[in-house]
C-alpha atoms as a PDB file:
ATOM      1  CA  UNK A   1      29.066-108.918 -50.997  1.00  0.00           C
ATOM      2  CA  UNK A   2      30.413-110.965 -48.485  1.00  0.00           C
ATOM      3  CA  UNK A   3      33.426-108.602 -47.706  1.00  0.00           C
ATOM      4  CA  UNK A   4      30.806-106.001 -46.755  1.00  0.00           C
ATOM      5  CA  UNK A   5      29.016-108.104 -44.352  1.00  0.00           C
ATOM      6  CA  UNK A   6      33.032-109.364 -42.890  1.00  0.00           C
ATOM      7  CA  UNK A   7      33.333-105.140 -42.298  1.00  0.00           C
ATOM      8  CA  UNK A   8      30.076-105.285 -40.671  1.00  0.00           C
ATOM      9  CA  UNK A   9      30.607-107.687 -38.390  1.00  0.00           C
ATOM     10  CA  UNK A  10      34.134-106.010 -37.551  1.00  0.00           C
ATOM     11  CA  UNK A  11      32.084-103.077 -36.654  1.00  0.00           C
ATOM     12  CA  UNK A  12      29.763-104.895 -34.436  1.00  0.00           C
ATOM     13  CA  UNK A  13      32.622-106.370 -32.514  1.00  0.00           C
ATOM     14  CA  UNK A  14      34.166-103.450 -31.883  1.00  0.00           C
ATOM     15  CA  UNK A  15      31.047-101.177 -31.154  1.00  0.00           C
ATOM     16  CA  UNK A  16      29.814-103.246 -28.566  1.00  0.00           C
ATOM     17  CA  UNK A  17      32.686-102.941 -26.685  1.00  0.00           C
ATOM     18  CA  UNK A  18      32.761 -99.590 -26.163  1.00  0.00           C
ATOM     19  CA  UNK A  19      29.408 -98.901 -26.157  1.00  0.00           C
ATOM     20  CA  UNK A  20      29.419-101.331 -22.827  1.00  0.00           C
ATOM     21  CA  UNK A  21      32.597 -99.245 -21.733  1.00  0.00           C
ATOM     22  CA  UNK A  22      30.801 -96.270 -22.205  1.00  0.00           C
ATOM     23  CA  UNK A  23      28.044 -97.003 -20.324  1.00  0.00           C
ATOM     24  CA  UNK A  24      29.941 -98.709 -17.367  1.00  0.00           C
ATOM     25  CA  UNK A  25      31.632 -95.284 -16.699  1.00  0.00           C
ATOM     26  CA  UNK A  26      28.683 -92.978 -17.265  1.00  0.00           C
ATOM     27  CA  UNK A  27      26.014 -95.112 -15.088  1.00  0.00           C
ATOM     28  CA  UNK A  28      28.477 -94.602 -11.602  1.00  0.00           C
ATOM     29  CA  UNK A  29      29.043 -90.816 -12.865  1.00  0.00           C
ATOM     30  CA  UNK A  30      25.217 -90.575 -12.806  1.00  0.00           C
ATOM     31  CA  UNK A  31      24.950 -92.311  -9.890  1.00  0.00           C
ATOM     32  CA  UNK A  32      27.314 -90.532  -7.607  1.00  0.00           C
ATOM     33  CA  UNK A  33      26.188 -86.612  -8.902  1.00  0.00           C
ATOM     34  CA  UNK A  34      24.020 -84.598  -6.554  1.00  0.00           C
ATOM     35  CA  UNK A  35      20.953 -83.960  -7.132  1.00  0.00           C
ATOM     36  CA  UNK A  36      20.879 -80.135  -6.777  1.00  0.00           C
ATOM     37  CA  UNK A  37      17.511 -80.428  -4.531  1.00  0.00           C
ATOM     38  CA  UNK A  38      19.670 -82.828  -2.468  1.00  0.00           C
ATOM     39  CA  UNK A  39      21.781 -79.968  -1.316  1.00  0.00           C
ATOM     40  CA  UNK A  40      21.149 -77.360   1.296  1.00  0.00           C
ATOM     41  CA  UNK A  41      22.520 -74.082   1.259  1.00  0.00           C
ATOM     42  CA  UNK A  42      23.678 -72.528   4.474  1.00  0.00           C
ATOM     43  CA  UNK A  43      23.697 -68.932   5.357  1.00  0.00           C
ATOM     44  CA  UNK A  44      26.365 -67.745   7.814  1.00  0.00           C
ATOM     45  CA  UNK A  45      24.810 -64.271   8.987  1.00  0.00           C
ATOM     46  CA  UNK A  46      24.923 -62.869   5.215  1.00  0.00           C
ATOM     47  CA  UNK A  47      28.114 -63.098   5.374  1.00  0.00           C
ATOM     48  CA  UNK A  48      28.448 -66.147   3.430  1.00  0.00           C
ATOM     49  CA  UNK A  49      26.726 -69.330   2.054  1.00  0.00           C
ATOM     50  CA  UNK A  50      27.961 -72.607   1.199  1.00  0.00           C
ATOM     51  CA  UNK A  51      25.792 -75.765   0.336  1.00  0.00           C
ATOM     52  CA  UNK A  52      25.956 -79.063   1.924  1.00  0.00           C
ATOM     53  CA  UNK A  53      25.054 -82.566   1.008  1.00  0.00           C
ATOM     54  CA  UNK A  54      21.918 -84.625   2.864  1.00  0.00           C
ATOM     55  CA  UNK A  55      22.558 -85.486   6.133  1.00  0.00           C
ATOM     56  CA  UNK A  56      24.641 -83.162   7.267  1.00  0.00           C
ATOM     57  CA  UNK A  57      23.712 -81.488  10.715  1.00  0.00           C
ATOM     58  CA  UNK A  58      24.468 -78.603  12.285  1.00  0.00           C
ATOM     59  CA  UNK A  59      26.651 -79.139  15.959  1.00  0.00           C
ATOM     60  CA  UNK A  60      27.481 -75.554  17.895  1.00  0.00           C
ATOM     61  CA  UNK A  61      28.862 -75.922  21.067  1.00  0.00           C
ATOM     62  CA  UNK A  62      30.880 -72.737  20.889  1.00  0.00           C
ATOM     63  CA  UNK A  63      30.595 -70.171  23.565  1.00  0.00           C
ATOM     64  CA  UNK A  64      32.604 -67.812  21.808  1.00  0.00           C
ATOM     65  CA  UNK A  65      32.007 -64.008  20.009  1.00  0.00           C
ATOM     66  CA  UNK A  66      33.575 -65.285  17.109  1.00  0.00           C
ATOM     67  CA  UNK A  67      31.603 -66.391  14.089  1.00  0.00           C
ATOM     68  CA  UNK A  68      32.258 -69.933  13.856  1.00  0.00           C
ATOM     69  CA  UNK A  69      30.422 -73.501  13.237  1.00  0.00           C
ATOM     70  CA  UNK A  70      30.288 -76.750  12.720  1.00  0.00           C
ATOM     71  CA  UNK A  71      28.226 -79.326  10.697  1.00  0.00           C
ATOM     72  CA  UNK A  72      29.030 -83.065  10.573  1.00  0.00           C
ATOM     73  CA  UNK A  73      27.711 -85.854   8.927  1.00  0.00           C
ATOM     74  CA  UNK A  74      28.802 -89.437  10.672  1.00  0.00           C
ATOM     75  CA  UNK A  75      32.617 -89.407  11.270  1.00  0.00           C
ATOM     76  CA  UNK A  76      32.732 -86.283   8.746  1.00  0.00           C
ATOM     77  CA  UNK A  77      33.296 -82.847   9.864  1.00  0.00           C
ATOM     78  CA  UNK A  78      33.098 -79.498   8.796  1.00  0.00           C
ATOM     79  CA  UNK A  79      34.263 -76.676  10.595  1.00  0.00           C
ATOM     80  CA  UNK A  80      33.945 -72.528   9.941  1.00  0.00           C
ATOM     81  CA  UNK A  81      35.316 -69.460  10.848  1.00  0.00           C
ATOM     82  CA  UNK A  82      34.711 -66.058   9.936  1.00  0.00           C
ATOM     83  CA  UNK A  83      37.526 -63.549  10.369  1.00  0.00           C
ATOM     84  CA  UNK A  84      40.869 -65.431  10.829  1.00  0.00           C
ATOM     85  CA  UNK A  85      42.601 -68.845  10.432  1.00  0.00           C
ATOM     86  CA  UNK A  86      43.072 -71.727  12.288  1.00  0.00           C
ATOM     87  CA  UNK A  87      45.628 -73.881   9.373  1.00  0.00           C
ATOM     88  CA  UNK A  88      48.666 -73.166  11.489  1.00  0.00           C
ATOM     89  CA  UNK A  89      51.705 -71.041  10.164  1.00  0.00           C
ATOM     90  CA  UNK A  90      53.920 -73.795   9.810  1.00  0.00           C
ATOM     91  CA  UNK A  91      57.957 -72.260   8.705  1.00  0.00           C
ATOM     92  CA  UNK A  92      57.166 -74.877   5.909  1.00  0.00           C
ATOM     93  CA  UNK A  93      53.833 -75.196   4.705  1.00  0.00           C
ATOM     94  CA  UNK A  94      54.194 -78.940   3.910  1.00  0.00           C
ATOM     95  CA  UNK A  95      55.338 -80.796   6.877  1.00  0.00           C
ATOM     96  CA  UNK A  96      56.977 -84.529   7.072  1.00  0.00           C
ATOM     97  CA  UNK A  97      53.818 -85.531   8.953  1.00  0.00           C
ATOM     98  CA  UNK A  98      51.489 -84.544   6.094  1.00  0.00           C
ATOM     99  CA  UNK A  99      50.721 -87.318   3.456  1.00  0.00           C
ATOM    100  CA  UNK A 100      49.598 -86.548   0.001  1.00  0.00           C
ATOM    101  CA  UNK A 101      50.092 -83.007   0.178  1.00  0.00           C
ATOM    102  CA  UNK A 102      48.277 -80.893  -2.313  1.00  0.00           C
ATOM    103  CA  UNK A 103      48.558 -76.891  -2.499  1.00  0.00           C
ATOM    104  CA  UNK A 104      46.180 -74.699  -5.145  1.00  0.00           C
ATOM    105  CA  UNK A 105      45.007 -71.072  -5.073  1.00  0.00           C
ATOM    106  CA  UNK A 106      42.070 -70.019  -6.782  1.00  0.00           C
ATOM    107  CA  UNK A 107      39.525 -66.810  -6.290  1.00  0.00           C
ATOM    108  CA  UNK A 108      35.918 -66.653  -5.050  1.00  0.00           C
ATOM    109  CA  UNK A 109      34.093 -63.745  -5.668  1.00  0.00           C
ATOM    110  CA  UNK A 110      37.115 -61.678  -6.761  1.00  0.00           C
ATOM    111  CA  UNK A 111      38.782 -62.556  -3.878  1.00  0.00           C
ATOM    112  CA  UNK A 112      42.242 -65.190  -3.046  1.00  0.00           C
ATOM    113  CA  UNK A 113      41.708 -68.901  -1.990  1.00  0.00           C
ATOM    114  CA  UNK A 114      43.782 -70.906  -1.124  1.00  0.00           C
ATOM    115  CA  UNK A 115      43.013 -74.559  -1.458  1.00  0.00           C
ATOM    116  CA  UNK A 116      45.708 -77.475   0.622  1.00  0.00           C
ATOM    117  CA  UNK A 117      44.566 -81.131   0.908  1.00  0.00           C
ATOM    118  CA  UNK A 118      46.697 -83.334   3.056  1.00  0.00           C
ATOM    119  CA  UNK A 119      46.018 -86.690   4.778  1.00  0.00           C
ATOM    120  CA  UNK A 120      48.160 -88.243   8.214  1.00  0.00           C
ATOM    121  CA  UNK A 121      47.808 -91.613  10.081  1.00  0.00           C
ATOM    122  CA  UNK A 122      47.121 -91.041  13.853  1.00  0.00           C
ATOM    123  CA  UNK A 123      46.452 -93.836  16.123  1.00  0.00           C
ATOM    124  CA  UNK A 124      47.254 -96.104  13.212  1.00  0.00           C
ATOM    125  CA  UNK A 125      44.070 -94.822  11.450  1.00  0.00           C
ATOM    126  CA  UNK A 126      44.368 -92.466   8.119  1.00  0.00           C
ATOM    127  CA  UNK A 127      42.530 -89.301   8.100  1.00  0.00           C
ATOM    128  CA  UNK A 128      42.093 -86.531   5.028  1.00  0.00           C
ATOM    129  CA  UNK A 129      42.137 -83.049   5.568  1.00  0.00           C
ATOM    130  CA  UNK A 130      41.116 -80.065   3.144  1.00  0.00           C
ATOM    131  CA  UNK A 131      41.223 -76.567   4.058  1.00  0.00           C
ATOM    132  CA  UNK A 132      40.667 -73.674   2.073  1.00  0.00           C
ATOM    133  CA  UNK A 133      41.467 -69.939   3.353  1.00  0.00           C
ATOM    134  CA  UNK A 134      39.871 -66.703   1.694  1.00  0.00           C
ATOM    135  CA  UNK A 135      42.507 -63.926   1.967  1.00  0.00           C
ATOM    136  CA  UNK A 136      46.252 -63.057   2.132  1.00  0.00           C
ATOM    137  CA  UNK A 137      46.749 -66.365   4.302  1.00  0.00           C
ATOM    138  CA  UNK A 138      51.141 -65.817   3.790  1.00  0.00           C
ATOM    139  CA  UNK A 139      49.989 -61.967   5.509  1.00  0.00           C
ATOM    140  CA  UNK A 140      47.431 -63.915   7.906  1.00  0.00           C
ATOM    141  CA  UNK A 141      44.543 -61.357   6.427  1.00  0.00           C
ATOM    142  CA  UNK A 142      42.085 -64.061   6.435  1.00  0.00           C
ATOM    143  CA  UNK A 143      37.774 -63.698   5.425  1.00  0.00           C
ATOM    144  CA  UNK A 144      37.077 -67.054   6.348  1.00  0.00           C
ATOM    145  CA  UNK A 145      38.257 -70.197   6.931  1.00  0.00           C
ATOM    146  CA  UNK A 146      36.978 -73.739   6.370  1.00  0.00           C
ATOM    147  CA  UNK A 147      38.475 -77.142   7.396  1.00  0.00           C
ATOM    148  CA  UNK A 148      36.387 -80.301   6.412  1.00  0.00           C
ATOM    149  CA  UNK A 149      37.696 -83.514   7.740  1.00  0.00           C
ATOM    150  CA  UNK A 150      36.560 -87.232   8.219  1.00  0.00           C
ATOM    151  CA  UNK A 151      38.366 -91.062   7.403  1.00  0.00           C
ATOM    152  CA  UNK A 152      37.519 -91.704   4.029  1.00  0.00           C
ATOM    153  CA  UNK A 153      39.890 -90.859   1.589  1.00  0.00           C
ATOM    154  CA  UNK A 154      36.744 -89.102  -0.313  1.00  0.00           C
ATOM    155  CA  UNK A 155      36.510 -86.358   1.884  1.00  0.00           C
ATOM    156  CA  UNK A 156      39.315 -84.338   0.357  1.00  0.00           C
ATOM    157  CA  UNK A 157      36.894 -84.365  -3.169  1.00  0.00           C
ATOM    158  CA  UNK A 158      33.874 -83.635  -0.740  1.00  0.00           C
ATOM    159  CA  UNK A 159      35.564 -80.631   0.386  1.00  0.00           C
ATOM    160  CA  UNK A 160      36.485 -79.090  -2.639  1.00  0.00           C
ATOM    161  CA  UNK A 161      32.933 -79.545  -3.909  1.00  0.00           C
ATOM    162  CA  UNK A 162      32.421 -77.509  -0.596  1.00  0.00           C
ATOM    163  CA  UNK A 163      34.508 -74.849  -1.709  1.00  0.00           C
ATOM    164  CA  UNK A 164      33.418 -74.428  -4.606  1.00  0.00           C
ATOM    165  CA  UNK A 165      29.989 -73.625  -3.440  1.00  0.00           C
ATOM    166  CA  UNK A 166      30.935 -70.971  -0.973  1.00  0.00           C
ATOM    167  CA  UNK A 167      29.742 -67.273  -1.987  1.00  0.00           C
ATOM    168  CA  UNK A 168      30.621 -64.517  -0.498  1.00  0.00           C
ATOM    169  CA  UNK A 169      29.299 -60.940  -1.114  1.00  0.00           C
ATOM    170  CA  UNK A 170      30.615 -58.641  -3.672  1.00  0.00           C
ATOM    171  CA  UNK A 171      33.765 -56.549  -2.304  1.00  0.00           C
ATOM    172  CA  UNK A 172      33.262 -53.402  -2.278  1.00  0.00           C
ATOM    173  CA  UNK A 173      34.546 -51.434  -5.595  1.00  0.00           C
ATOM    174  CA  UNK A 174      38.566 -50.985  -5.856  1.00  0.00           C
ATOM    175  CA  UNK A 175      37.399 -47.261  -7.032  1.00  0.00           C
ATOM    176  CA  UNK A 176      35.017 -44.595  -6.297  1.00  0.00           C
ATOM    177  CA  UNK A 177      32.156 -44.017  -8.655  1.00  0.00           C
ATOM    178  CA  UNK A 178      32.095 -41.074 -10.421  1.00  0.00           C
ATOM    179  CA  UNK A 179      29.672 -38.107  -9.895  1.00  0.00           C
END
């Protein structure tokens, strides 16, 4: 009887512990998920959508015939552009100047993306950089284009929450429909 109650007490000591580790990582988790009624969804001119965190705003001062935009939020910006893209054509993609360098490609509604993440100290300050281009970006045949950048090093996960939100309209089909 009192082996039972020595395996018992093993138990305890170890289920405690993790039920304590368990719950230290899952009440942050909680904590730092969106609420989806926190989020806005923005339409570009039915040409896209993408949805946004609480707080951001909305800042065009573009006089151009381009679609384009740009919504911050505190030292955080986001910036659009239907059409073409503004990540430079470097002969290298990665450059010496660019920190942390990530590359991915991925598709949104049927269609290429490609993902890069970088970050670079200027003025002895470090700031992060995502971009993500929809399209033949080696070809330069790019939908849209999206740059979100800002000085905390959690803007490069923002962004790709970002991303992942954008929807674009169905392409049209590859073939002709039958008659």
């Amino acid at each position: 009887m009192a082996q039972s109650s020595v395996k018992s007490t093993k138990a305890q000591r170890l289920f405690l512990p993790v039920l304590i580790l368990i719950c230290g990582l899952a009440v942050p988790f909680a904590l730092t998920q969106q609420n989806p009624s926190d989020l806005q969804t923005v339409n570009v001119e039915d040409l896209f959508t993408f949805r946004l965190p609480a707080g951001w705003v909305k800042r065009s001062s573009f006089n151009v015939t381009e679609i384009r935009g740009e919504w911050v939020n505190g030292p955080t910006k986001l910036v659009y552009v239907w059409g073409h893209t503004e990540s430079s054509n470097y002969p290298e993609r990665r450059q010496s100047w660019m920190d942390d360098y990530e590359e991915t490609m991925t598709r949104l509604g049927g269609r290429r993306a490609h993902v890069r993440s970088f970050s670079r100290v200027m003025d002895r300050k470090r700031m992060y950089y995502a971009e993500l281009n929809v399209g033949n970006w080696e070809k330069g045949e790019v939908q849209l284009f999206m740059r979100v950048e800002g000085s905390d090093a959690a803007t490069i996960e923002l962004a790709k929450q970002i991303f992942k939100s954008v929807t674009l309209p169905l392409p049209t089909p590859e073939r002709p429909t039958p008659r």
